[in-house]
N, C-alpha and C. Protein backbone atom coordinates (compact mmCIF):
# COMPACT_ATOMS: atom_id res chain seq x y z
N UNK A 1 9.66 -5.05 -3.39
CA UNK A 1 9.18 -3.94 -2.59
C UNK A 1 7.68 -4.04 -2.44
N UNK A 2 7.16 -3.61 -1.39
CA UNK A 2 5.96 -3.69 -0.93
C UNK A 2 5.41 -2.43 -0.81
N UNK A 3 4.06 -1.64 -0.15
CA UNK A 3 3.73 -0.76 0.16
C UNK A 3 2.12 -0.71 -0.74
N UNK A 4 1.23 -0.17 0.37
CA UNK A 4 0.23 -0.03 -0.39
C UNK A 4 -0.50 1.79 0.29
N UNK A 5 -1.71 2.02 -0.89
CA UNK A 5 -2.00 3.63 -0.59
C UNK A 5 -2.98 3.56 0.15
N UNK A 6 -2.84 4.74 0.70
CA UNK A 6 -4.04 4.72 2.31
C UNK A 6 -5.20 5.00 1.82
N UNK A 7 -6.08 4.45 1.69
CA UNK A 7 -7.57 5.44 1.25
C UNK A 7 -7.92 6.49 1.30
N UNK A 8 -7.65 7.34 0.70
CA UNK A 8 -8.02 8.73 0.85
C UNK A 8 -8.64 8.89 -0.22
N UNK A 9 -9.83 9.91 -0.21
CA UNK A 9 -10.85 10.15 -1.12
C UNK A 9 -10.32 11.03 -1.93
N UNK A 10 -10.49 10.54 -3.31
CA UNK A 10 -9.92 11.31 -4.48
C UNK A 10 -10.80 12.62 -4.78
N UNK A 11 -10.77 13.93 -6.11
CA UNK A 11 -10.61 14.52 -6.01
C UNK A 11 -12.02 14.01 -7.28
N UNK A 12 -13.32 14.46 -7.44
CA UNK A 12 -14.20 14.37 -8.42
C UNK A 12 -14.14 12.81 -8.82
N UNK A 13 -14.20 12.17 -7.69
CA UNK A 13 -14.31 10.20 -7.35
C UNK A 13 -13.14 9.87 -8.52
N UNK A 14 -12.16 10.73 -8.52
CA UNK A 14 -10.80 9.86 -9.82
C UNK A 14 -10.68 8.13 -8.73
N UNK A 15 -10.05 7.77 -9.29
CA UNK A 15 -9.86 6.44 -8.79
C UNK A 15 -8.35 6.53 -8.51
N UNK A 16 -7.83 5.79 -7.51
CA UNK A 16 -6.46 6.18 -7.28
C UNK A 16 -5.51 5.48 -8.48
N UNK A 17 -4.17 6.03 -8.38
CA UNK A 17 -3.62 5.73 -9.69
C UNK A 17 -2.92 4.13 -9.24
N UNK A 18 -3.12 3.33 -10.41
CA UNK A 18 -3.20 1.76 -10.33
C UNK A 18 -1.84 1.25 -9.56
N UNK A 19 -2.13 -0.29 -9.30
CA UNK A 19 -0.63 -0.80 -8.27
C UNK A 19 -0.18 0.17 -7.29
N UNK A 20 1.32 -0.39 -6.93
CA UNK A 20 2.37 0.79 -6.45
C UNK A 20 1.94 1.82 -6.51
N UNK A 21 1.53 2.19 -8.05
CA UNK A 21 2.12 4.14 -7.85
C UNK A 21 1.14 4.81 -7.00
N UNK A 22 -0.10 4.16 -7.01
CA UNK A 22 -0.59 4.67 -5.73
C UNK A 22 -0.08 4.81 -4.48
N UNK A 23 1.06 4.52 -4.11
CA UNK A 23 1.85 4.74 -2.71
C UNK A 23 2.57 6.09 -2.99
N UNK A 24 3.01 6.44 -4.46
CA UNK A 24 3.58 7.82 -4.94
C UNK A 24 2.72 8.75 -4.78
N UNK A 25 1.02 8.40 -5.18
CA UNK A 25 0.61 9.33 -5.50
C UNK A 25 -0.02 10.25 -4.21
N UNK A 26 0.43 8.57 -3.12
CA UNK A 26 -0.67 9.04 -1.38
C UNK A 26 0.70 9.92 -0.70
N UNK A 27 2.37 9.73 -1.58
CA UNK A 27 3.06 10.14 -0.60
C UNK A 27 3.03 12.30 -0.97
N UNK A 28 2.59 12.13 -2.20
CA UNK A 28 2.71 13.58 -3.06
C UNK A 28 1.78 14.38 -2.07
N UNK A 29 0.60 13.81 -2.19
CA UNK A 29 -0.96 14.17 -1.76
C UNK A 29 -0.65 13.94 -0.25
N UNK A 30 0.48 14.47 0.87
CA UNK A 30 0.71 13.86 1.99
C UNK A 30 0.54 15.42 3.13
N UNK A 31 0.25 16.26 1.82
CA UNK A 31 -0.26 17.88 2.18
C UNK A 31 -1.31 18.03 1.23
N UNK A 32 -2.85 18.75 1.73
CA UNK A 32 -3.33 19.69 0.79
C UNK A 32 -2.90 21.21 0.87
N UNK A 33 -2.11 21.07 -0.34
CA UNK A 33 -1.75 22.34 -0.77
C UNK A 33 -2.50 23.54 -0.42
N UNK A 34 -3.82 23.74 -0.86
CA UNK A 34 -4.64 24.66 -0.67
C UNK A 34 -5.23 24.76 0.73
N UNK A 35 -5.87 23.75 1.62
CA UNK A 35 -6.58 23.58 2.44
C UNK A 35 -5.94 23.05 3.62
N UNK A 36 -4.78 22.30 3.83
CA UNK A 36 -4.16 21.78 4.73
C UNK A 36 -5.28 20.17 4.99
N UNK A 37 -3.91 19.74 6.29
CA UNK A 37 -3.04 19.96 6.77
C UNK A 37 -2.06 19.07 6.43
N UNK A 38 -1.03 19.21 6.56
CA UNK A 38 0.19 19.02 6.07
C UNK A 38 0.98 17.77 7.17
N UNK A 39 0.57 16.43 6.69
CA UNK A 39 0.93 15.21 7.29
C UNK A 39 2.30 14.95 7.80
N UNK A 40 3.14 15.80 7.15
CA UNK A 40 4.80 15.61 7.32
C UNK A 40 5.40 17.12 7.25
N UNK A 41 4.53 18.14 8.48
CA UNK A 41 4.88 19.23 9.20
C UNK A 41 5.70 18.52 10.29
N UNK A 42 5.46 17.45 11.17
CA UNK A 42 6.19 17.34 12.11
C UNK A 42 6.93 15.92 11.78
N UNK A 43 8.04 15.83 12.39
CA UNK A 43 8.49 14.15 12.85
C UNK A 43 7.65 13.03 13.00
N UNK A 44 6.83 13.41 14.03
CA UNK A 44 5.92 12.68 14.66
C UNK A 44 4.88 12.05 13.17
N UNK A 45 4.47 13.38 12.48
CA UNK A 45 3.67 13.15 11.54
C UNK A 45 4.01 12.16 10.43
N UNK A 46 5.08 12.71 10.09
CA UNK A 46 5.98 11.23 8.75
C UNK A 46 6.42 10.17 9.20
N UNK A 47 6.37 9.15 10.83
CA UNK A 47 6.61 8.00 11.39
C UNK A 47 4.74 7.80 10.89
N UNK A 48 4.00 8.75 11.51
CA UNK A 48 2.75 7.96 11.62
C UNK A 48 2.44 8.08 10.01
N UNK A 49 2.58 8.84 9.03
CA UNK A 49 2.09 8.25 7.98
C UNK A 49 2.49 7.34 7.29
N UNK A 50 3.95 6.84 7.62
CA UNK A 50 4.40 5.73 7.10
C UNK A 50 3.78 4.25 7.82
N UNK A 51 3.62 4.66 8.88
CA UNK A 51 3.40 3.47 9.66
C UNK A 51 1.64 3.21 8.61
N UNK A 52 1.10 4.17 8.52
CA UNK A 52 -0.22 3.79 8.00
C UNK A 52 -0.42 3.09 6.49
N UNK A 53 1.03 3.83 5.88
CA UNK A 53 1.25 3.65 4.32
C UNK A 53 1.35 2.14 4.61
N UNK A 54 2.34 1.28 5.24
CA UNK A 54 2.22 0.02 5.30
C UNK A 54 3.44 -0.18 4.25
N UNK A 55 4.10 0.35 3.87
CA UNK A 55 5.22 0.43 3.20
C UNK A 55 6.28 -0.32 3.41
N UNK A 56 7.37 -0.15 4.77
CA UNK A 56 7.91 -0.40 5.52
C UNK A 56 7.76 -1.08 6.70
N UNK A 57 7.99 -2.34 7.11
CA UNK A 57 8.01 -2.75 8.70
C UNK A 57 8.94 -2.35 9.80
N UNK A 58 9.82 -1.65 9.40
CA UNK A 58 10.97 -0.92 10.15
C UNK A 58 10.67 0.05 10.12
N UNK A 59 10.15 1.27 10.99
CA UNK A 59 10.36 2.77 10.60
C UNK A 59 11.62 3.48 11.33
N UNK A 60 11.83 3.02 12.71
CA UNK A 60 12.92 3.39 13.14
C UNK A 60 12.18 4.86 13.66
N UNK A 61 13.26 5.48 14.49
CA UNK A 61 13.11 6.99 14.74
C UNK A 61 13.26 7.74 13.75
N UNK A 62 12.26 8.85 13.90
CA UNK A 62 12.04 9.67 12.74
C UNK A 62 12.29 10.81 13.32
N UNK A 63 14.13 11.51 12.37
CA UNK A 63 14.50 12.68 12.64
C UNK A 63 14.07 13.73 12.09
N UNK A 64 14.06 15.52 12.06
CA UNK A 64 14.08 16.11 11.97
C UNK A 64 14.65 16.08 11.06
N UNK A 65 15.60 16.27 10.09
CA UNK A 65 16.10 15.68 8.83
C UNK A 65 15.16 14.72 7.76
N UNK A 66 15.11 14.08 8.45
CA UNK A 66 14.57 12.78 7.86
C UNK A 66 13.15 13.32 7.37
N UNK A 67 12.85 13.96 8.06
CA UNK A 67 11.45 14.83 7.82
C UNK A 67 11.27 15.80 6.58
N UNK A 68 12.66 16.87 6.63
CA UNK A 68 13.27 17.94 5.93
C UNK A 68 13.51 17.08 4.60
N UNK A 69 14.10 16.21 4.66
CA UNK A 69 14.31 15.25 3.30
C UNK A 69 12.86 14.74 2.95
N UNK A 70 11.85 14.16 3.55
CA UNK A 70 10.97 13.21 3.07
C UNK A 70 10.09 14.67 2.43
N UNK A 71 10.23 15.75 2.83
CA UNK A 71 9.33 16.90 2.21
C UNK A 71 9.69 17.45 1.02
N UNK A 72 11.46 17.51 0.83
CA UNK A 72 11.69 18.08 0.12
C UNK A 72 11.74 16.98 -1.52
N UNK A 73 11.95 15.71 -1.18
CA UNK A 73 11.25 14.74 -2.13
C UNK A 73 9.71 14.89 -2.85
N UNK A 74 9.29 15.16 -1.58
CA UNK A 74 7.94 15.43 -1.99
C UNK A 74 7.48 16.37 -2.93
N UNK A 75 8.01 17.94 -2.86
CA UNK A 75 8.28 18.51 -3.77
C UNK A 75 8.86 18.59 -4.85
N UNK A 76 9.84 17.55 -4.56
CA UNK A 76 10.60 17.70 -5.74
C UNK A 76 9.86 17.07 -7.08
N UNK A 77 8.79 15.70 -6.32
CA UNK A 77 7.88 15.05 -7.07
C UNK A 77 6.52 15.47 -7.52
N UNK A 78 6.41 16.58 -6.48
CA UNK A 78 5.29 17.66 -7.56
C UNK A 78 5.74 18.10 -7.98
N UNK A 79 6.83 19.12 -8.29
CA UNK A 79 7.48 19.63 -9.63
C UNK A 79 7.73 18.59 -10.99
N UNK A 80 7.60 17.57 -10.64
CA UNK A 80 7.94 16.45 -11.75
C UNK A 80 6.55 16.02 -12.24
N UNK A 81 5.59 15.82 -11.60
CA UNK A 81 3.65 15.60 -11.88
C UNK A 81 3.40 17.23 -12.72
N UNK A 82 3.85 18.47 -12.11
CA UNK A 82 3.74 19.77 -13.06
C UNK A 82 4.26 19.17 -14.52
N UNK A 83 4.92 18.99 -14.60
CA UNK A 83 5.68 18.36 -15.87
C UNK A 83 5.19 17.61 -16.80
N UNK A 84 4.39 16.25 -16.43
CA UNK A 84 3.77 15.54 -16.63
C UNK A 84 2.43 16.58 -17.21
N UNK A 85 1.88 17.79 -16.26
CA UNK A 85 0.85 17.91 -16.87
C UNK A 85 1.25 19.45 -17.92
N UNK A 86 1.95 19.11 -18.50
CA UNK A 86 2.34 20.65 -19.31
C UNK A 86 3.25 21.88 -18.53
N UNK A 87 3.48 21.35 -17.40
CA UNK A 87 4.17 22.60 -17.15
C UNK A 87 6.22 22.67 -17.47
N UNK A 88 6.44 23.72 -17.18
CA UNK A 88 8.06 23.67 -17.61
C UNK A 88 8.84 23.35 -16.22
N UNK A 89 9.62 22.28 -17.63
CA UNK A 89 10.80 21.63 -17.42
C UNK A 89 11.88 22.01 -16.13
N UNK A 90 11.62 21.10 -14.51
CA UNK A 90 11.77 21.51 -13.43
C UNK A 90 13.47 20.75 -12.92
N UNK A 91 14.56 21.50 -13.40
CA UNK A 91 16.02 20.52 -13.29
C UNK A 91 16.20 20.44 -12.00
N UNK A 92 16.02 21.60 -11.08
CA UNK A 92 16.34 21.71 -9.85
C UNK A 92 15.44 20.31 -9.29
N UNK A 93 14.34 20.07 -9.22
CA UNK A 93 13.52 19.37 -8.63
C UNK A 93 14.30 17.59 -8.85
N UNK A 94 14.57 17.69 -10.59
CA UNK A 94 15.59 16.24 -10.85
C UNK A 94 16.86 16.43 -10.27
N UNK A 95 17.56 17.57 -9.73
CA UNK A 95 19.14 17.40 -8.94
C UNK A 95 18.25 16.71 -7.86
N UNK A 96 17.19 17.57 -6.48
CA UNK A 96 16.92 16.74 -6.09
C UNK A 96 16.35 15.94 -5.41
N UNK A 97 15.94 15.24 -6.85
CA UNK A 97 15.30 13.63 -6.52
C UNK A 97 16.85 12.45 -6.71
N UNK A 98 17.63 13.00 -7.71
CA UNK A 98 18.94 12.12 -7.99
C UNK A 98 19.75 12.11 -6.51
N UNK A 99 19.97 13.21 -5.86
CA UNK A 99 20.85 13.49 -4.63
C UNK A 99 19.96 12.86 -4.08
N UNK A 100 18.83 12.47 -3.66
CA UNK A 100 18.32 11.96 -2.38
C UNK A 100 17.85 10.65 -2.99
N UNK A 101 17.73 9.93 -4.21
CA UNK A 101 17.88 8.67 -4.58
C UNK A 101 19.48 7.73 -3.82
N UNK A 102 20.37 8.73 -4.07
CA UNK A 102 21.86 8.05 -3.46
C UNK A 102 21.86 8.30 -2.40
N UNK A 103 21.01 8.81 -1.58
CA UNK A 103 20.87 8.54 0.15
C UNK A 103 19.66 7.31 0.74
N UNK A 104 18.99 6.62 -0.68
CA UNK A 104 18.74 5.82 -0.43
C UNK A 104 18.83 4.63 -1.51
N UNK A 105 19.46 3.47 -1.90
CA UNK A 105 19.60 2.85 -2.24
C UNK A 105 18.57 1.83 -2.03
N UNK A 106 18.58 1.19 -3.61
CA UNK A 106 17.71 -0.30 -3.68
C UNK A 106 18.96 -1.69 -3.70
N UNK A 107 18.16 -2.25 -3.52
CA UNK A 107 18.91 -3.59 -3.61
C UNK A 107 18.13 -4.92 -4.42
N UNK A 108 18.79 -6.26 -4.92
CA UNK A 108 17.95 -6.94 -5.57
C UNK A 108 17.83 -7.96 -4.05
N UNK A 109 16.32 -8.56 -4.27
CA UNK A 109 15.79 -9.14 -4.06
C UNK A 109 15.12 -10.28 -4.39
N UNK A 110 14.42 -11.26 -3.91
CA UNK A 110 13.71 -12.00 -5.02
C UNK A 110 12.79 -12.33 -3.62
N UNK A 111 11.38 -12.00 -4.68
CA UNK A 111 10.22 -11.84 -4.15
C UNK A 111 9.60 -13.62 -3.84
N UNK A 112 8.35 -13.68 -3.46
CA UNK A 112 7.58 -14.92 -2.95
C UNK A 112 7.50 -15.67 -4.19
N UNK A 113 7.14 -15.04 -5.02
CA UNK A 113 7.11 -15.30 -6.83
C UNK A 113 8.33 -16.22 -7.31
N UNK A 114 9.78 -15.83 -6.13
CA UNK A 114 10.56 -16.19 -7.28
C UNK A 114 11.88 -15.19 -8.34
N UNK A 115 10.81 -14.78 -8.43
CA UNK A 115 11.51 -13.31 -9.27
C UNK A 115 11.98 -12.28 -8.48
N UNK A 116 13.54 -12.28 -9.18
CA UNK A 116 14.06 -10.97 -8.69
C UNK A 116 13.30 -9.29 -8.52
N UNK A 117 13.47 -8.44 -8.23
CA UNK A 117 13.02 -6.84 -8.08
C UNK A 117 13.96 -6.15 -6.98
N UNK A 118 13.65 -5.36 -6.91
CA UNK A 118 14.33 -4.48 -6.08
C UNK A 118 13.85 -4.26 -4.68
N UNK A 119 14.12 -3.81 -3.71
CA UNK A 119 14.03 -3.47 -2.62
C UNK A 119 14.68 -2.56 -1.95
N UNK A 120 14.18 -1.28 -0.61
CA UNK A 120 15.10 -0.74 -0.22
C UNK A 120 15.94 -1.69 0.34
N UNK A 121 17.44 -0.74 0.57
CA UNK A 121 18.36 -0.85 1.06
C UNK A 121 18.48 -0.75 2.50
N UNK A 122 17.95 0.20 2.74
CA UNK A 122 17.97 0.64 4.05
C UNK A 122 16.56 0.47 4.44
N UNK A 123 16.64 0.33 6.17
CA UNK A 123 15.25 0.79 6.53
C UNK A 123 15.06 2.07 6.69
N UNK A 124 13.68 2.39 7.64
CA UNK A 124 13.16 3.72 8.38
C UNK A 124 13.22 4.66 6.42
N UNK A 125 13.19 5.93 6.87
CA UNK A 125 12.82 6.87 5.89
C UNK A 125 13.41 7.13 4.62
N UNK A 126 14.93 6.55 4.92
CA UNK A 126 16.09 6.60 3.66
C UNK A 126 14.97 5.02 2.55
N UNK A 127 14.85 4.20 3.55
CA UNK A 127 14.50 3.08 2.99
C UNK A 127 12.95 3.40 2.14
N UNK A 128 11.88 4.51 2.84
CA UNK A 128 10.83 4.18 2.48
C UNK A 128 10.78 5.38 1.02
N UNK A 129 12.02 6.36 0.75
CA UNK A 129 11.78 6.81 0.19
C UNK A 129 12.48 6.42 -1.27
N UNK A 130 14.05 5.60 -0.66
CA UNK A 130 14.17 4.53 -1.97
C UNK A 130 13.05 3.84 -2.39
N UNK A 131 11.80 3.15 -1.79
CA UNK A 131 10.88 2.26 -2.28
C UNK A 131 9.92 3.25 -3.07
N UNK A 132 9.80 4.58 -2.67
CA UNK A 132 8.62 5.85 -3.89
C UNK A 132 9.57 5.75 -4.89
N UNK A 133 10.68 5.98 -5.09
CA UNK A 133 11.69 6.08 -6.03
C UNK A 133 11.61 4.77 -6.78
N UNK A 134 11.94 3.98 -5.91
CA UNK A 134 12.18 2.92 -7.25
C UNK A 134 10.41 2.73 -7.70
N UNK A 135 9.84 2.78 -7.00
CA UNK A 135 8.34 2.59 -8.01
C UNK A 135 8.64 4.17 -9.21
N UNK A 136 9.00 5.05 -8.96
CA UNK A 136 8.77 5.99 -10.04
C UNK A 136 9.51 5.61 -11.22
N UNK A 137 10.48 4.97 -10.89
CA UNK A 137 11.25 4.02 -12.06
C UNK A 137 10.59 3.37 -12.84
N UNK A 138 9.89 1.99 -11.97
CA UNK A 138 9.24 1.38 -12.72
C UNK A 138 7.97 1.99 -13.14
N UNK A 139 7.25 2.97 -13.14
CA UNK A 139 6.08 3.45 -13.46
C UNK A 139 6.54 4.12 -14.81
N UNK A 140 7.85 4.60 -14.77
CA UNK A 140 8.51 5.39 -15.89
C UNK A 140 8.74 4.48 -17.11
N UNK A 141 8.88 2.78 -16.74
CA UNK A 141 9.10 2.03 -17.18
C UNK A 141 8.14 1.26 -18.24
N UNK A 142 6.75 1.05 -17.62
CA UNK A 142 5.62 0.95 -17.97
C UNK A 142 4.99 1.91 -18.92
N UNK A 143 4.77 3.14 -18.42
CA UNK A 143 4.21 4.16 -18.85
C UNK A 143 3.41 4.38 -18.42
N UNK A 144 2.95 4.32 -16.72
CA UNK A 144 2.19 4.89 -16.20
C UNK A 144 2.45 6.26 -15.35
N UNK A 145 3.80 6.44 -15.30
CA UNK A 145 4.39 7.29 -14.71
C UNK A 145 3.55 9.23 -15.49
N UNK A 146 3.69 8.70 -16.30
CA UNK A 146 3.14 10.11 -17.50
C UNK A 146 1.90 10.58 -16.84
N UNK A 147 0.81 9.58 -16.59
CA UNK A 147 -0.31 9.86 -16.32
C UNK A 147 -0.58 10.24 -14.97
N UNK A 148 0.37 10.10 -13.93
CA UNK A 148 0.26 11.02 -12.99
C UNK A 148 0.65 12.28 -12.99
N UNK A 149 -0.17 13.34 -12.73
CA UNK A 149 -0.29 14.34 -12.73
C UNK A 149 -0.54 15.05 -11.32
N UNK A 150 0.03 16.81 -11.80
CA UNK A 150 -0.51 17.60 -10.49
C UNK A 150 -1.24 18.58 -11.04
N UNK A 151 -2.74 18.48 -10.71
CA UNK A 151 -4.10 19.57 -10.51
C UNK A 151 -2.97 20.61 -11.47
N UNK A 152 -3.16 21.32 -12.67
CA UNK A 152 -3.01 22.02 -13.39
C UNK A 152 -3.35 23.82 -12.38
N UNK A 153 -4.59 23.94 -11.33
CA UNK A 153 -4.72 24.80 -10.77
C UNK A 153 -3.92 24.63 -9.95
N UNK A 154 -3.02 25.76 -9.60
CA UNK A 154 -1.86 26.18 -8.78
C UNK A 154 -2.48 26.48 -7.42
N UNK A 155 -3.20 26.64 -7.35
CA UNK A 155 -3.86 26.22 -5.75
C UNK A 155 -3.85 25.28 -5.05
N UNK A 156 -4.40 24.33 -6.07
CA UNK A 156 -4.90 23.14 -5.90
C UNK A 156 -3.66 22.17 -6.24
N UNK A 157 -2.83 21.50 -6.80
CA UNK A 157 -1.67 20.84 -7.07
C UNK A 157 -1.89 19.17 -6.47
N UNK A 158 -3.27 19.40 -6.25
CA UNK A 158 -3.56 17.24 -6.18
C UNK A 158 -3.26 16.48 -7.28
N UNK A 159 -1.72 15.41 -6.57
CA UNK A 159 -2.10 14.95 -7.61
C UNK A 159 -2.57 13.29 -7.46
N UNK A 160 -3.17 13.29 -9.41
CA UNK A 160 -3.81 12.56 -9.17
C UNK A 160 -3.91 11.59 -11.29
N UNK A 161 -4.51 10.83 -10.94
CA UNK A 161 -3.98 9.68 -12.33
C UNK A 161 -4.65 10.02 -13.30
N UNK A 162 -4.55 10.67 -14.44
CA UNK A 162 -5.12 10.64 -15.78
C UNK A 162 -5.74 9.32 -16.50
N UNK A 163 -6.96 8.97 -16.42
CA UNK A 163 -7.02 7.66 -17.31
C UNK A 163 -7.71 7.61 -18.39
N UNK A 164 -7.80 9.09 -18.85
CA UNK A 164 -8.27 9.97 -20.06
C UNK A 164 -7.40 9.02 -21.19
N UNK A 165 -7.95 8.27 -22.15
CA UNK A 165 -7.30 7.64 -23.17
C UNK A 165 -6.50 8.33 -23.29
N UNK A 166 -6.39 9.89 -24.22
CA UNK A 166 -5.07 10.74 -24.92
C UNK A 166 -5.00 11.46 -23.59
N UNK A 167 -4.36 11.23 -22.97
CA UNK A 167 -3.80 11.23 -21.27
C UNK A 167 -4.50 13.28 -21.41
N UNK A 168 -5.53 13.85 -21.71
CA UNK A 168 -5.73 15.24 -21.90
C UNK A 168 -5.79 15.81 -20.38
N UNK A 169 -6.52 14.57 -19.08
CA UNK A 169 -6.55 15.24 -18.13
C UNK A 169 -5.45 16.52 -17.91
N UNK A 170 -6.45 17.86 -16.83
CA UNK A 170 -5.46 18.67 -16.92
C UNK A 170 -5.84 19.28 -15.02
N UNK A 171 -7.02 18.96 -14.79
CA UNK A 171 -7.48 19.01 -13.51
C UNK A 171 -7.86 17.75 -12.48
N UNK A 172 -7.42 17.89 -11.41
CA UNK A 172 -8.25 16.64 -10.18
C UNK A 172 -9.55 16.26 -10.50
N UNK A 173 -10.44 17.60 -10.58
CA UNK A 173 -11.61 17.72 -10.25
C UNK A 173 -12.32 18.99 -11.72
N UNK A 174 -12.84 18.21 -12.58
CA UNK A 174 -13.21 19.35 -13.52
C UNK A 174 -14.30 20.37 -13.10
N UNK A 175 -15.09 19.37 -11.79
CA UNK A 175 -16.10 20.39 -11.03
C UNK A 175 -16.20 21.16 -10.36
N UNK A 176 -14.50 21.50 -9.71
CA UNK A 176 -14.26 22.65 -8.97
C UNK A 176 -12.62 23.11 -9.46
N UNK A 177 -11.88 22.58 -9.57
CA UNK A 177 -10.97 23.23 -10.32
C UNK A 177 -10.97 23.53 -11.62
N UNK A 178 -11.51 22.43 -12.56
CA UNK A 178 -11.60 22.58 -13.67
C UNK A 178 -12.81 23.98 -13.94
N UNK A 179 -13.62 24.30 -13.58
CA UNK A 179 -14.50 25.07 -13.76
C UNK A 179 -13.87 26.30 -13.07
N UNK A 180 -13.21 26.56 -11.92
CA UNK A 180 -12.53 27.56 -11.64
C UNK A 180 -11.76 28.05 -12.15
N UNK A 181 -10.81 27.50 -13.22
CA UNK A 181 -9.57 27.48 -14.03
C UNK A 181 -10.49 28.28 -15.22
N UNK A 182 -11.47 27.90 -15.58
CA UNK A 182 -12.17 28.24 -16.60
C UNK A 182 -12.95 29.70 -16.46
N UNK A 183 -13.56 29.98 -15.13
CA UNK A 183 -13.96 31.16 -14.90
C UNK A 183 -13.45 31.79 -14.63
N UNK A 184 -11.74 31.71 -14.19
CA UNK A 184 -10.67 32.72 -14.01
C UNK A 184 -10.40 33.27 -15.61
N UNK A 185 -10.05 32.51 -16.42
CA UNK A 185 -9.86 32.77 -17.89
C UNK A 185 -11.17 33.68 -18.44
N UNK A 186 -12.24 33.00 -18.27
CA UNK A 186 -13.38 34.11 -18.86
C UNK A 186 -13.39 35.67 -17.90
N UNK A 187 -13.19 36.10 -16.78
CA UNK A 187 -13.39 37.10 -15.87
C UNK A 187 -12.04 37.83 -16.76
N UNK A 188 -11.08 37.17 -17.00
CA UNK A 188 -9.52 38.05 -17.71
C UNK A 188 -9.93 38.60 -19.00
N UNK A 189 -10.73 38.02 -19.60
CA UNK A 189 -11.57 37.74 -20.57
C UNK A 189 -12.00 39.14 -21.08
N UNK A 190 -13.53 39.27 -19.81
CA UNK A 190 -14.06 40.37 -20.04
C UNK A 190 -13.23 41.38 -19.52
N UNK A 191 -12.11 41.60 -18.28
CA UNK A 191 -11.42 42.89 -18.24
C UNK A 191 -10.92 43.35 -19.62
N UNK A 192 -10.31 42.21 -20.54
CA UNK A 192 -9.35 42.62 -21.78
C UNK A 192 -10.38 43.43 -22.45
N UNK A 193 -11.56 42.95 -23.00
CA UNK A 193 -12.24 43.28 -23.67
C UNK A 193 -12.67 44.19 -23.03
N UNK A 194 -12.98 45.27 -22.29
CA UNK A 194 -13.69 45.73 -21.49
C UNK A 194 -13.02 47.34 -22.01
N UNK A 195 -14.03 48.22 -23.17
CA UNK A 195 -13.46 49.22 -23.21
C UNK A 195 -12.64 50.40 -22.47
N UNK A 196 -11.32 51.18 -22.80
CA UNK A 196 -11.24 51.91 -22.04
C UNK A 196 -11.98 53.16 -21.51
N UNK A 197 -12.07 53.45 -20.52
CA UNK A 197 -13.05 54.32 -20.46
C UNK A 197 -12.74 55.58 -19.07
């Protein structure tokens, strides 16, 4: 499998998360949550970001479905980066990523190398989203999978690669989320403390 991540400027200069999973982490980050706009609102939009991802040489027509599925993956894979960064345990999100893994199948291959790996099965969108999938495998495999994360601020939900030795990252950006996260807690802070009166 092939595919590489589009340049997009990370979040407090993080560096994008290494190999492959950078194609996971450009397909997560394919909306800003907080700020817009949202790359795979239309049809039109998830042909052209694939075509840019470089993922796939087939995209084929891109249905309305195909759209509805490539989003709801998407979510399902920020609920799984929440996870990664402390949050609770998201089953609905693993039904589905499993149900829409068996709408796209890998297959073996053997690369320029020689060596076998996997590949989609299919082309167009079933195909490009077996190829995020099977990289989340192998990232799961490695142990880089852990260290992607989603922005701990619920606003914000970028995600993005921990390369914090004891994986502690908990924000994108400690200079605007991380510090926001922090002055929300102190402002709760002084209401608690804040005699009745």
């Amino acid at each position: 499998m092939t595919g590489k991540s589009r340049a997009v400027r990370q979040p407090g200069d993080r560096e994008v998360a290494p190999g492959r999973l950078a194609l996971v982490q450009s397909f997560v980050n394919s909306v800003n949550v907080e700020f817009g706009p949202d790359e795979f609102a239309t049809a039109g939009g998830l042909a052209r970001w694939m075509e840019a991802s470089g993922g796939l040489r087939e995209t084929g027509e891109v249905t309305e479905s195909d759209r509805r599925t490539a989003v709801e993956l998407r979510e399902a894979l920020r609920a799984l980066l929440r996870e990664n960064n402390g949050g609770e345990p998201a089953p609905a999100a693993r039904a589905a990523v499993e149900r829409i893994a068996g709408d796209s199948p890998l297959v073996l291959a053997f690369g320029t190398d020689g060596l076998p790996g996997l590949r989609p099965g299919r082309s167009g969108v079933a195909g490009l989203l077996g190829q995020v999938l099977g990289i989340v495998v192998e990232a799961a495999r490695d142990g880089t999978w852990q260290r992607l994360k989603c922005c701990h601020d619920h606003r914000c939900e970028w995600a993005f690669y921990d390369r914090a030795r004891n994986r502690s990252g908990r924000w994108c950006s400690m200079a605007v989320c991380g510090t926001r996260s922090k002055m929300q807690v102190y402002r709760e802070g002084l209401k608690t403390a804040a005699p009745a009166g």
